[in-house]
Each structure stands twice: as C-alpha cells, then as structure tokens.
PDB file of N, CA and C in Angstrom:
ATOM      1  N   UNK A   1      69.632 -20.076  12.691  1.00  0.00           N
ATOM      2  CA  UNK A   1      70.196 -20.340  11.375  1.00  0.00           C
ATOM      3  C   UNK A   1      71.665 -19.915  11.363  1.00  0.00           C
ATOM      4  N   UNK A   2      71.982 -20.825  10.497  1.00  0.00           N
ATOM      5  CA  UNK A   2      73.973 -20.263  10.740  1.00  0.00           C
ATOM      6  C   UNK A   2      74.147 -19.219   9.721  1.00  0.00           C
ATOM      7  N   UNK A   3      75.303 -18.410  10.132  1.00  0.00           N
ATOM      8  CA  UNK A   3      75.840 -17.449   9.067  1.00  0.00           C
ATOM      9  C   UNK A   3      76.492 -17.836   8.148  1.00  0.00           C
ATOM     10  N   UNK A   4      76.072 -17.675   7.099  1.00  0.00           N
ATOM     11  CA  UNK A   4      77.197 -17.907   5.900  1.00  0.00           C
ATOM     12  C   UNK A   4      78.225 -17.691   5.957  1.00  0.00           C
ATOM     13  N   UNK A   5      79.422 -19.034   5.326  1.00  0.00           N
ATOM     14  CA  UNK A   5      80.597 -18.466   5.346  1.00  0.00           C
ATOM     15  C   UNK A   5      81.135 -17.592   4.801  1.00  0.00           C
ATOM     16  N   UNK A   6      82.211 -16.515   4.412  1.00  0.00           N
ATOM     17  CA  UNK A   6      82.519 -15.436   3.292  1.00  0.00           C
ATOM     18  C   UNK A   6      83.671 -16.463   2.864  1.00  0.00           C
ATOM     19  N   UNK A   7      83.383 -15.830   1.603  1.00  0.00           N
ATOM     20  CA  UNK A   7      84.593 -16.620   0.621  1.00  0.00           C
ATOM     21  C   UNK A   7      85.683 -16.824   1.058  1.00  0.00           C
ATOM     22  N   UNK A   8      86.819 -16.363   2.006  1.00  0.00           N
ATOM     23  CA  UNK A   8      87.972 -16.538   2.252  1.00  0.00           C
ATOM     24  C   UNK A   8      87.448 -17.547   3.471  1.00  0.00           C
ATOM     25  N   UNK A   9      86.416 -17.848   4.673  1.00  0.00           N
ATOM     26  CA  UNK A   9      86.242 -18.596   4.911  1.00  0.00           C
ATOM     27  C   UNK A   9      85.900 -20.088   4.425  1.00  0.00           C
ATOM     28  N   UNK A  10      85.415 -19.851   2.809  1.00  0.00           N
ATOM     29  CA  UNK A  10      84.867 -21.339   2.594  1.00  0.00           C
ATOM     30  C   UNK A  10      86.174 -21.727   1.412  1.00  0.00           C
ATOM     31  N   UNK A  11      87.246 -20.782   1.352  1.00  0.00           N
ATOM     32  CA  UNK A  11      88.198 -21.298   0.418  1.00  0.00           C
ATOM     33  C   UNK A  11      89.481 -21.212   1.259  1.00  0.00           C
ATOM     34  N   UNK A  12      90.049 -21.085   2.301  1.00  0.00           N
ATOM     35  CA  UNK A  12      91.083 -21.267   3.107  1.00  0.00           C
ATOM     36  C   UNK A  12      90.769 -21.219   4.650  1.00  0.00           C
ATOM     37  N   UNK A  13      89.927 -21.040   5.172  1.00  0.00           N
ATOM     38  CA  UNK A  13      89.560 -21.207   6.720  1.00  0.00           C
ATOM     39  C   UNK A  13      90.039 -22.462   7.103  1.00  0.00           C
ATOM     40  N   UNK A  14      89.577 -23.470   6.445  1.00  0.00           N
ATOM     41  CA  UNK A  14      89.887 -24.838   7.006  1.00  0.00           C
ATOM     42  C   UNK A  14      91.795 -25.549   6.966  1.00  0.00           C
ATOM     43  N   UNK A  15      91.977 -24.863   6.361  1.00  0.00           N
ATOM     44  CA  UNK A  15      93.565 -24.560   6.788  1.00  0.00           C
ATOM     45  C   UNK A  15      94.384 -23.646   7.279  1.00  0.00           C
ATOM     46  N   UNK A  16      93.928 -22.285   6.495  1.00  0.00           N
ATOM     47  CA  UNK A  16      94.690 -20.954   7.634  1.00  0.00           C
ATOM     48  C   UNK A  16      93.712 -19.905   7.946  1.00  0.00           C
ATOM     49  N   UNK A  17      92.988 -20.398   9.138  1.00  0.00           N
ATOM     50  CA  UNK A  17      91.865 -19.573  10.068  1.00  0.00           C
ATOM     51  C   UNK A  17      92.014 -18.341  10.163  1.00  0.00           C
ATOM     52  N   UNK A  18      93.396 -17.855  10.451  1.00  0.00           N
ATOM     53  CA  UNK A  18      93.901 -16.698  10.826  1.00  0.00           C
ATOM     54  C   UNK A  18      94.100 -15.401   9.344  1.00  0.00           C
ATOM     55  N   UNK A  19      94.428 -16.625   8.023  1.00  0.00           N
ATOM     56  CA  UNK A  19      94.149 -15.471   7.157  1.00  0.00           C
ATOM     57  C   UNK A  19      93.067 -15.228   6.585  1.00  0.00           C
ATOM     58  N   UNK A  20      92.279 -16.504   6.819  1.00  0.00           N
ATOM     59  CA  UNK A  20      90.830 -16.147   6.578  1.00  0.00           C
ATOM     60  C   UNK A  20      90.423 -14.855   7.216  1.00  0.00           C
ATOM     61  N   UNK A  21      90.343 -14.531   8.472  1.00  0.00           N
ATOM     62  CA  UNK A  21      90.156 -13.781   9.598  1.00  0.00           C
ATOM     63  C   UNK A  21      90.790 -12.370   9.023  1.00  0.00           C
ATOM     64  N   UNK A  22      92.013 -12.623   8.972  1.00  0.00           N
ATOM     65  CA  UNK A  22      92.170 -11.084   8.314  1.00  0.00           C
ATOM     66  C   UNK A  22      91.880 -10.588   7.045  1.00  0.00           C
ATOM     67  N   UNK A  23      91.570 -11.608   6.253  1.00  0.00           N
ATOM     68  CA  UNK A  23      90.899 -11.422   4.861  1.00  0.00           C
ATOM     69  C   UNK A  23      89.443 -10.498   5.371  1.00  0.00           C
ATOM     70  N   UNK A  24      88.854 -11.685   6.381  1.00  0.00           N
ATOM     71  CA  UNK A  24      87.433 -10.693   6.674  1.00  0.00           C
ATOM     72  C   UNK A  24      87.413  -9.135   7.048  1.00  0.00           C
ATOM     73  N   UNK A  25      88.271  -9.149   7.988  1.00  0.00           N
ATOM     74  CA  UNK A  25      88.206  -8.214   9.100  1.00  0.00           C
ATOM     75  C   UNK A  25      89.231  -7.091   8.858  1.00  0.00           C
ATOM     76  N   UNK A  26      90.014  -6.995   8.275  1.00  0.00           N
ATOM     77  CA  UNK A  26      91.363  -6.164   7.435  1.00  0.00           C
ATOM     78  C   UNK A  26      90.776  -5.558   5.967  1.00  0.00           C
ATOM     79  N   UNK A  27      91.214  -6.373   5.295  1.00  0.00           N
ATOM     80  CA  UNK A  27      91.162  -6.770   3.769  1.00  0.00           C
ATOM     81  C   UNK A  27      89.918  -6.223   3.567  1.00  0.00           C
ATOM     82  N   UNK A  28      88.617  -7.108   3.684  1.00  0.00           N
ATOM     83  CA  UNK A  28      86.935  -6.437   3.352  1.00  0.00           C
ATOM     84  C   UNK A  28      86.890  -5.953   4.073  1.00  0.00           C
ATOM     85  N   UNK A  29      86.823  -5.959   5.645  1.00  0.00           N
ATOM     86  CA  UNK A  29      86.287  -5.189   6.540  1.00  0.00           C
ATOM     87  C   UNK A  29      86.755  -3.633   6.746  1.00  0.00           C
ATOM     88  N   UNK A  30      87.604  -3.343   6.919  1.00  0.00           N
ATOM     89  CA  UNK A  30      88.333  -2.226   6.703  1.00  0.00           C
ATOM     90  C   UNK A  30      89.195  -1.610   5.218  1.00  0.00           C
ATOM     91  N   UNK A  31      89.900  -2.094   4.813  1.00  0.00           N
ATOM     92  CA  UNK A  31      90.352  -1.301   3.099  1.00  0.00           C
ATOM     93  C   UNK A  31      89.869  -1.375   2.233  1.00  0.00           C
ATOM     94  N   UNK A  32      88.671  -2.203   2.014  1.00  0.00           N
ATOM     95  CA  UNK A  32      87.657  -2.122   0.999  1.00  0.00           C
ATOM     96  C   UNK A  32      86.635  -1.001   1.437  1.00  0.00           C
ATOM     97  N   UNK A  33      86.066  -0.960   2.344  1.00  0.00           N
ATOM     98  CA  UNK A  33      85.188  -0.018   2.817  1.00  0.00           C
ATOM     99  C   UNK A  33      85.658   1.643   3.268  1.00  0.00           C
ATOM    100  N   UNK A  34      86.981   1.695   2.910  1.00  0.00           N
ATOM    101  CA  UNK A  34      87.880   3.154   2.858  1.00  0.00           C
ATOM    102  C   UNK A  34      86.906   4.402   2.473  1.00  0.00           C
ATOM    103  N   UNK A  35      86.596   5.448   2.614  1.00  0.00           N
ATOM    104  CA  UNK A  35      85.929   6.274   2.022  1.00  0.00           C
ATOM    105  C   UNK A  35      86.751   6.498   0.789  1.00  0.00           C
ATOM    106  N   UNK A  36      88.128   6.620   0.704  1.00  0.00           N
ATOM    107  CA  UNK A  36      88.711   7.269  -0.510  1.00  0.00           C
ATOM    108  C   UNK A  36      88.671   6.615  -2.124  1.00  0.00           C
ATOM    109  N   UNK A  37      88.308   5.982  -1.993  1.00  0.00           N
ATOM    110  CA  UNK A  37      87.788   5.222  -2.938  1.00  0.00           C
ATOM    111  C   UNK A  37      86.432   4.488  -3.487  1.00  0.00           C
ATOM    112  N   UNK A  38      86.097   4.471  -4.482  1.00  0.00           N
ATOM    113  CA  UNK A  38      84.689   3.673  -4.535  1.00  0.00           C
ATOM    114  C   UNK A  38      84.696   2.120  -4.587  1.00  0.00           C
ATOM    115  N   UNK A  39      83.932   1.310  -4.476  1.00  0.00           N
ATOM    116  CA  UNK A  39      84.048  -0.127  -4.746  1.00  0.00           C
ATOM    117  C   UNK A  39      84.620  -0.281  -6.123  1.00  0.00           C
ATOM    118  N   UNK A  40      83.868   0.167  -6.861  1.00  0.00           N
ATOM    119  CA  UNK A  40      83.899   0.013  -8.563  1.00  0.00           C
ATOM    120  C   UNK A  40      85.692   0.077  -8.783  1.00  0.00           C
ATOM    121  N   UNK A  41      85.820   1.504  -8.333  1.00  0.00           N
ATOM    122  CA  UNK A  41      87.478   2.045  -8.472  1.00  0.00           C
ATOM    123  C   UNK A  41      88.468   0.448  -8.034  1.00  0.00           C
ATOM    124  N   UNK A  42      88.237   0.542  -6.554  1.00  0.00           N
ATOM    125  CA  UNK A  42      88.804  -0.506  -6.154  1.00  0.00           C
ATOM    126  C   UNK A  42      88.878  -2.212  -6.733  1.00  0.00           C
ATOM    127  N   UNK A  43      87.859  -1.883  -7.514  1.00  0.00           N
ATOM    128  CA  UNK A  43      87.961  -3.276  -7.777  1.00  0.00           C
ATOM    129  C   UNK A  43      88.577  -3.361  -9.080  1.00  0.00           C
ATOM    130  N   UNK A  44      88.334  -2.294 -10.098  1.00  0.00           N
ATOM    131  CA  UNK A  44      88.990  -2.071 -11.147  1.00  0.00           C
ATOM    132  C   UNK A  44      91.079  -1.776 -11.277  1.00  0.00           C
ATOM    133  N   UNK A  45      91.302  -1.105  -9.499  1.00  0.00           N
ATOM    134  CA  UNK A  45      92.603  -1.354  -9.630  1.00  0.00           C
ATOM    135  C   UNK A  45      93.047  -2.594  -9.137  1.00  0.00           C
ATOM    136  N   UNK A  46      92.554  -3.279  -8.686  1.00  0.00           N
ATOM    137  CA  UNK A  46      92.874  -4.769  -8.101  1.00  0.00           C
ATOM    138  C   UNK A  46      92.881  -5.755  -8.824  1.00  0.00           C
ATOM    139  N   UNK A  47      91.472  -6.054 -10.193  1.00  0.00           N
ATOM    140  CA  UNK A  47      91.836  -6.091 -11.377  1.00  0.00           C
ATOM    141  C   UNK A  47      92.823  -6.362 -12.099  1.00  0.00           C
ATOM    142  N   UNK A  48      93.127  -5.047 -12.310  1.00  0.00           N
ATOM    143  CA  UNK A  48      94.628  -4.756 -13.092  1.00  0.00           C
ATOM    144  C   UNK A  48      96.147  -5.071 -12.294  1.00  0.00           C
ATOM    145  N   UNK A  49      95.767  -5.172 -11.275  1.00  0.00           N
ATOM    146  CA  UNK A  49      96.992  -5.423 -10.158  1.00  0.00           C
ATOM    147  C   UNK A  49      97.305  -6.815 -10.392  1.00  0.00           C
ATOM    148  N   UNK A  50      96.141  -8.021 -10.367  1.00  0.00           N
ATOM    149  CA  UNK A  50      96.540  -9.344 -10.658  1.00  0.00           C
ATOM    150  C   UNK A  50      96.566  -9.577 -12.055  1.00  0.00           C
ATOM    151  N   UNK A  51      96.155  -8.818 -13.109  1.00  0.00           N
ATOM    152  CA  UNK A  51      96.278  -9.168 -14.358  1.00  0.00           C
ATOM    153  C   UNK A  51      97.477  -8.819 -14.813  1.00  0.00           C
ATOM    154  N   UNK A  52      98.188  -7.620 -14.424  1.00  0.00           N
ATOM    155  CA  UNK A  52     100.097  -7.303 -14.378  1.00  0.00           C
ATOM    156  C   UNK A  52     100.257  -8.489 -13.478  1.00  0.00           C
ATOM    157  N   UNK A  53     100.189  -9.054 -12.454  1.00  0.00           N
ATOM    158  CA  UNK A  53     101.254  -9.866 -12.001  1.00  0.00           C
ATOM    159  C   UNK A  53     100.849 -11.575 -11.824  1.00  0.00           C
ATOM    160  N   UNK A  54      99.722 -11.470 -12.830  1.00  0.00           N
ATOM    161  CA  UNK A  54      99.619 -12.801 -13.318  1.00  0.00           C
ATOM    162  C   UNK A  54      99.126 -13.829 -12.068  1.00  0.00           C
ATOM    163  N   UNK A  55      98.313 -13.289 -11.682  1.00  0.00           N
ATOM    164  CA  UNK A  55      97.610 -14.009 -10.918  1.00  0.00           C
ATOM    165  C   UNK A  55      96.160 -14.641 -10.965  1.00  0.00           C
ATOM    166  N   UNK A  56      95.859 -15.476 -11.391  1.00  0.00           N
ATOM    167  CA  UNK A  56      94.948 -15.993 -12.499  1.00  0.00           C
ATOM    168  C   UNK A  56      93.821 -16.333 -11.179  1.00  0.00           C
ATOM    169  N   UNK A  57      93.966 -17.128 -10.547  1.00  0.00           N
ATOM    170  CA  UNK A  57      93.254 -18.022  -9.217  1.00  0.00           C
ATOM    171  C   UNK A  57      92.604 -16.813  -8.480  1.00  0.00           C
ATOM    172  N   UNK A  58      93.397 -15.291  -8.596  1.00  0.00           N
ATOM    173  CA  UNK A  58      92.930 -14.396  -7.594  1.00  0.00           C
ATOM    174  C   UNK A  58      91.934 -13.517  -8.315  1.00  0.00           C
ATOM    175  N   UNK A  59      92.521 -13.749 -10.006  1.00  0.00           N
ATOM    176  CA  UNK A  59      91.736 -12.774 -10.577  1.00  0.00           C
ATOM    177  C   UNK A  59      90.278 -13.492 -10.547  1.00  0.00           C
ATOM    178  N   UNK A  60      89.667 -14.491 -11.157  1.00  0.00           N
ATOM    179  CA  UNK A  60      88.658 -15.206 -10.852  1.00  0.00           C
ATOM    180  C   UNK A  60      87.486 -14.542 -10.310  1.00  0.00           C
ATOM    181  N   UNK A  61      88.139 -14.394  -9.085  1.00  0.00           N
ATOM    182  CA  UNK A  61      86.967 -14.067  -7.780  1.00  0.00           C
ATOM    183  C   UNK A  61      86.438 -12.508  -8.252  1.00  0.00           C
ATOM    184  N   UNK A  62      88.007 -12.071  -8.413  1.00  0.00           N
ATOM    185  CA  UNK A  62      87.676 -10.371  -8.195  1.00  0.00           C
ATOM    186  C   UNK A  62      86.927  -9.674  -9.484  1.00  0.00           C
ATOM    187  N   UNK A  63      87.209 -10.810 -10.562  1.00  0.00           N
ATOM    188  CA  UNK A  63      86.648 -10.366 -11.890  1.00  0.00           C
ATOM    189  C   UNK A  63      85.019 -10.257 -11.064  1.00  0.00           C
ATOM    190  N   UNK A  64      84.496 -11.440 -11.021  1.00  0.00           N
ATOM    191  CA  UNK A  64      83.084 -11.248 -10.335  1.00  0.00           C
ATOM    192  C   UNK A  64      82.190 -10.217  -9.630  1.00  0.00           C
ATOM    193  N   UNK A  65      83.721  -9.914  -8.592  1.00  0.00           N
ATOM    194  CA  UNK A  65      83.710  -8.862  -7.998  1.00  0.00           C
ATOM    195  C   UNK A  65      83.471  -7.516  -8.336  1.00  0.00           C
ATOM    196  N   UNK A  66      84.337  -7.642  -9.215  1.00  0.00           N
ATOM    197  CA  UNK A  66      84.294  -5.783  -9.991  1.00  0.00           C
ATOM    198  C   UNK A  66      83.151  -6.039 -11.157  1.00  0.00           C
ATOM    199  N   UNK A  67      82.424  -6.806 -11.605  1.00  0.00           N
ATOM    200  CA  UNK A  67      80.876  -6.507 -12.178  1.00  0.00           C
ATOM    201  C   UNK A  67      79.868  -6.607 -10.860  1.00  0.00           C
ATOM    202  N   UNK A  68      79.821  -6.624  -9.861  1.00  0.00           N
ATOM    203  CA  UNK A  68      79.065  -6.399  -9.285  1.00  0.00           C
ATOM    204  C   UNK A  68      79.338  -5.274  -8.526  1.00  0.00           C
ATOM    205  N   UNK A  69      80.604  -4.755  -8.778  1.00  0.00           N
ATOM    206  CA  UNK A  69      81.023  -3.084  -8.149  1.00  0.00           C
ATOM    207  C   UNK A  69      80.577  -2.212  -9.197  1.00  0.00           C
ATOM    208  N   UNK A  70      79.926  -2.827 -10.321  1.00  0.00           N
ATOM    209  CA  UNK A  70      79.963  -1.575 -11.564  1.00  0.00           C
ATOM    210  C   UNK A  70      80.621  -1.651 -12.449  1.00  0.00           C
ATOM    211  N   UNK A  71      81.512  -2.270 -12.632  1.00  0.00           N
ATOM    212  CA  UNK A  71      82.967  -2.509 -13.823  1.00  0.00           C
ATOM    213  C   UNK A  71      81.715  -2.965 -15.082  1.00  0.00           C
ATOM    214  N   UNK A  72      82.246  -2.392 -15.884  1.00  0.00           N
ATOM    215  CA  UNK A  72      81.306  -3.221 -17.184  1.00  0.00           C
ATOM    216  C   UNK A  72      82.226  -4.202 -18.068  1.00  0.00           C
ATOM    217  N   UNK A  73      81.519  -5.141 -18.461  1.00  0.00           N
ATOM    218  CA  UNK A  73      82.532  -6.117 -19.241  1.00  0.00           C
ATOM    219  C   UNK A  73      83.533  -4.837 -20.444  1.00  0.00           C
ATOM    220  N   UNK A  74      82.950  -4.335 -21.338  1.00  0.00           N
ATOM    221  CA  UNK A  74      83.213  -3.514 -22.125  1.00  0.00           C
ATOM    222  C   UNK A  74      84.968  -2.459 -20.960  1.00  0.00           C
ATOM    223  N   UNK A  75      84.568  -2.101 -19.926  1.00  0.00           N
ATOM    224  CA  UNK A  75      85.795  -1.776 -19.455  1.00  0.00           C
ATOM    225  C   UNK A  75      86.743  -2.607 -19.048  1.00  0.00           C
ATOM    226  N   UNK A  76      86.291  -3.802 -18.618  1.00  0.00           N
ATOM    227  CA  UNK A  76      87.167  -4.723 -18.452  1.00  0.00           C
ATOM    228  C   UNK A  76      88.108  -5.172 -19.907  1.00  0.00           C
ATOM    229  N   UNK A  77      87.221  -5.657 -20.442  1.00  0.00           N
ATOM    230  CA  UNK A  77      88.099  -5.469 -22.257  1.00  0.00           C
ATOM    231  C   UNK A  77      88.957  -4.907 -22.541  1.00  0.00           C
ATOM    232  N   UNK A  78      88.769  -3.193 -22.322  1.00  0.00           N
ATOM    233  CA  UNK A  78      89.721  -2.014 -22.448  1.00  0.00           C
ATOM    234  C   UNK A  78      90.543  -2.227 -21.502  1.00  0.00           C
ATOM    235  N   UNK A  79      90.382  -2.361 -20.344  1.00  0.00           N
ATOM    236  CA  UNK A  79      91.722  -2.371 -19.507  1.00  0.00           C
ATOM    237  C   UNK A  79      92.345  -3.702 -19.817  1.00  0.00           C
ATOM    238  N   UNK A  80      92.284  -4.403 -19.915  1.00  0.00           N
ATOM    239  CA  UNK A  80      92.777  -5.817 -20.754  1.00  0.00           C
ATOM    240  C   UNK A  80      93.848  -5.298 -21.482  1.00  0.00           C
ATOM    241  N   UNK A  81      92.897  -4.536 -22.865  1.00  0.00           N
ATOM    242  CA  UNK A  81      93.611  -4.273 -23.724  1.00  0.00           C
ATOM    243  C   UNK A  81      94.853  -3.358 -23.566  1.00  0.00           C
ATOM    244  N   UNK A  82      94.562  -2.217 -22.910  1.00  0.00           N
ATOM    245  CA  UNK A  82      96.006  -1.128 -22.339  1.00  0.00           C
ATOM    246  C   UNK A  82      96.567  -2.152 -21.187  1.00  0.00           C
ATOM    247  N   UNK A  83      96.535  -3.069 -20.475  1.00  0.00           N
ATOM    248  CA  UNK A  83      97.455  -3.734 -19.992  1.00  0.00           C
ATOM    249  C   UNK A  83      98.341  -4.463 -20.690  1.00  0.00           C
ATOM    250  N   UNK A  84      97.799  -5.022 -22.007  1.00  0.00           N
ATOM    251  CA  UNK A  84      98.835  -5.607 -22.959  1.00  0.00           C
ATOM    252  C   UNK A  84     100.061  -5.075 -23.307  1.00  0.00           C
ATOM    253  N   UNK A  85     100.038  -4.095 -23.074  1.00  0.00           N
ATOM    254  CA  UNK A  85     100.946  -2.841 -23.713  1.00  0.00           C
ATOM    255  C   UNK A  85     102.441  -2.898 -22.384  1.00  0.00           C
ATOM    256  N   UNK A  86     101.687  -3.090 -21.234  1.00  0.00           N
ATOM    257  CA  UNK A  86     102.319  -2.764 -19.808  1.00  0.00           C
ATOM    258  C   UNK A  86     103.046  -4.255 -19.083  1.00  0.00           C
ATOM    259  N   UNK A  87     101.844  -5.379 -18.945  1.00  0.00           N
ATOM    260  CA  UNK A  87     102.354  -6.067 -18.558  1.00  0.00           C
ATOM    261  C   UNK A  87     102.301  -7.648 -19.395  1.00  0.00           C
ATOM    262  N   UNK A  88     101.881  -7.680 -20.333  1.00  0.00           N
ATOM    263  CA  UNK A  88     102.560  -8.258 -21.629  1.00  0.00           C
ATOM    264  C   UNK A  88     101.009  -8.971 -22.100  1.00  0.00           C
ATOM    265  N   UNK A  89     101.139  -9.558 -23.571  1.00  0.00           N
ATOM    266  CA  UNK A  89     100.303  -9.721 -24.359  1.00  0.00           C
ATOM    267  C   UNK A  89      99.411 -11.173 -23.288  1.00  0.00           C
ATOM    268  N   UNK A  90     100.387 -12.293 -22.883  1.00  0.00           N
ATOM    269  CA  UNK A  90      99.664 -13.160 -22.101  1.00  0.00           C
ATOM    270  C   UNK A  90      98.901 -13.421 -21.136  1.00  0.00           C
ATOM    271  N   UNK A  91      99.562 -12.176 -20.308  1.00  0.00           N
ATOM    272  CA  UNK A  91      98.461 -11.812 -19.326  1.00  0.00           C
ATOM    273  C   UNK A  91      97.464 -11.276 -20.061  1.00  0.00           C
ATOM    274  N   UNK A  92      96.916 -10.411 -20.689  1.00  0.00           N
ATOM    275  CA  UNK A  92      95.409  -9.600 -20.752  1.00  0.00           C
ATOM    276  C   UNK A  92      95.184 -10.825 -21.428  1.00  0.00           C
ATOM    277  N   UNK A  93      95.626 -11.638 -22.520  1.00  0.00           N
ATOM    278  CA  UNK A  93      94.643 -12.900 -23.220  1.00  0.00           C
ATOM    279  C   UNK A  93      94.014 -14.090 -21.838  1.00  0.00           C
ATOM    280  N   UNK A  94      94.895 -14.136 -20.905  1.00  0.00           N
ATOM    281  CA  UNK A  94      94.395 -15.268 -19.972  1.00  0.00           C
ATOM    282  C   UNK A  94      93.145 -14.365 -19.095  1.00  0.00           C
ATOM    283  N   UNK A  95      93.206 -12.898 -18.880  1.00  0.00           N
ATOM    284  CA  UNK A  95      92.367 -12.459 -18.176  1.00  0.00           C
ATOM    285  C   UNK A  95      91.116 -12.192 -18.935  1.00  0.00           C
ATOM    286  N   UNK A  96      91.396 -12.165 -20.191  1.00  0.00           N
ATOM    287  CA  UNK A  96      90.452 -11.995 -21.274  1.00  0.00           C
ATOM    288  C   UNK A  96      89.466 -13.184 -21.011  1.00  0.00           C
ATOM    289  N   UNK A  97      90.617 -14.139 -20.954  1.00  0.00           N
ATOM    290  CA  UNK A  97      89.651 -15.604 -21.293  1.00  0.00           C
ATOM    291  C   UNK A  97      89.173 -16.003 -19.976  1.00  0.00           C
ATOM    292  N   UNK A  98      89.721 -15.452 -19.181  1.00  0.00           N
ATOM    293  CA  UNK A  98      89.124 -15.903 -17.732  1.00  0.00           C
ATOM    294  C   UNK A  98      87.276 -15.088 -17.464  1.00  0.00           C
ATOM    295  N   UNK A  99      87.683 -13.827 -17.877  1.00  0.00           N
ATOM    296  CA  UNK A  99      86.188 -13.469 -17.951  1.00  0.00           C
ATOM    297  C   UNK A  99      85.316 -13.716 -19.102  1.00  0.00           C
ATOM    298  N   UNK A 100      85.746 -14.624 -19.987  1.00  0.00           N
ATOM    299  CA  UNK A 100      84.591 -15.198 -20.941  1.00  0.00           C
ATOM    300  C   UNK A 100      84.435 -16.419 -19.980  1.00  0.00           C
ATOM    301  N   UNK A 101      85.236 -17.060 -19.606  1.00  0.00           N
ATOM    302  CA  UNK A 101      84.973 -18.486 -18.738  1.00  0.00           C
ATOM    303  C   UNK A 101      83.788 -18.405 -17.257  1.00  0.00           C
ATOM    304  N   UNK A 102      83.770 -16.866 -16.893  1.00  0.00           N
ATOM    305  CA  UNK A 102      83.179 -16.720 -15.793  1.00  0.00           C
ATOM    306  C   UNK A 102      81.683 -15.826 -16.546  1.00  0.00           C
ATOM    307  N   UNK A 103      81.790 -15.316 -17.736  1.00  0.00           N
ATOM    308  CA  UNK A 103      80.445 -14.941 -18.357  1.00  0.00           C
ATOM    309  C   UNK A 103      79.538 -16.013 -18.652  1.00  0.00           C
ATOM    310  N   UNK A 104      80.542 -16.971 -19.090  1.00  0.00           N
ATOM    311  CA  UNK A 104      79.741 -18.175 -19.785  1.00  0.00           C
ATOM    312  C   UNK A 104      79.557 -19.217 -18.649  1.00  0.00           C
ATOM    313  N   UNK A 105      79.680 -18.937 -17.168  1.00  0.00           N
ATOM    314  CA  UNK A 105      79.451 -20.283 -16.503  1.00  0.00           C
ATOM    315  C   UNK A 105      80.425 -21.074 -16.013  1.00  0.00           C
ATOM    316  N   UNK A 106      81.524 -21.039 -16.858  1.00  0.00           N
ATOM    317  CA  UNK A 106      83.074 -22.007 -16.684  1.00  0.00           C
ATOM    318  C   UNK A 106      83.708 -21.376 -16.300  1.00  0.00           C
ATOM    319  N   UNK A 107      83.894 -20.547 -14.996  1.00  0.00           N
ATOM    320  CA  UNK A 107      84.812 -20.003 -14.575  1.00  0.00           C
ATOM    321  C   UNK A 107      85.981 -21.146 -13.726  1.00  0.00           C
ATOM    322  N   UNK A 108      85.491 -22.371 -13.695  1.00  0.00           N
ATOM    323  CA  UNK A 108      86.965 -23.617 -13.674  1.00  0.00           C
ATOM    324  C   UNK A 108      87.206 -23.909 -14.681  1.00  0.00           C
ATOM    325  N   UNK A 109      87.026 -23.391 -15.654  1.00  0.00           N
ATOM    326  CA  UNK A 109      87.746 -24.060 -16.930  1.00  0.00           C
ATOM    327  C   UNK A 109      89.369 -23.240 -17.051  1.00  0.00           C
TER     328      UNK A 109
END
C-alpha cells in the first residue's frame, strides 16, 4: 500500500520537490517536534505570525492545525481579537472569517 502524501507533498511537490522535502523533513520533522515548545504553543504562535502578516492561504491549513494541537476556537477568537490592536482591524476580521469558513466546511470560500 502506498504512503500517503503530507500536505506540502500533495500541495507543492509536483512543482517544487525540494521544498516539499524540507517542509517534511526541516519544518515538521525537526522544529515542530522541538522539545521547547508544545504543539498547541507552536501552533498558536504561528497562528498569530500569519494573521500579523496577512497571510491568508497559510493561515487556512494551520488554523486546522492548531485545533487539533489544542487551540480552542474560543482562544483563537481572543487572539484575533488582541491582534486587532497590533496588526490591524483587517487582518483578525479575515482570520476571523477564515475560521468560521473552515468550522462550517468552506474553508475555499
């Protein structure tokens, strides 16, 4: 039976192999799995890292990500909300709406 692809394989492999590869093997394989940090943590500052710099396509994934690290919608909200303050009112509304789009199913909308 074949191995499943990981997400950076089935969303850029077929054009850049090599960052797929270090996505796996860098990125998850090694700095996600850091002792100094927890998943939850990590995913909650990464989070907030693309929601300050407006990265909508990246947040997507990782929103997913950080409820299955533990993030609760309810903290996600709150950090939403104190990001408004930091990195402006449009970002936390698009990240807002990005995780109603991915609660409700439409995370391509």
């Amino acid at each position: 039976m074949a191995e499943a692809l990981s997400y950076p394989q089935k969303t850029i492999g077929d054009l850049a192999p090599k960052l797929a590869e270090l996505s796996d093997d860098v990125l998850y394989g090694d700095v996600w799995e850091r002792p100094g940090l927890s998943k939850r943590d990590r995913s909650l500052i990464t989070v907030a890292a693309l929601v300050a710099l407006y990265r909508g396509d990246q947040l997507e994934f990782h929103l997913g990500r950080a409820l299955e690290n533990g993030v609760t919608t309810d903290e996600l909200a709150e950090a939403f909300t104190h990001l408004a303050f930091y990195s402006g009112w449009p970002t936390s509304v698009t990240a807002i709406t990005r995780l109603r789009n991915l609660l409700e199913g439409d995370a391509a909308a």
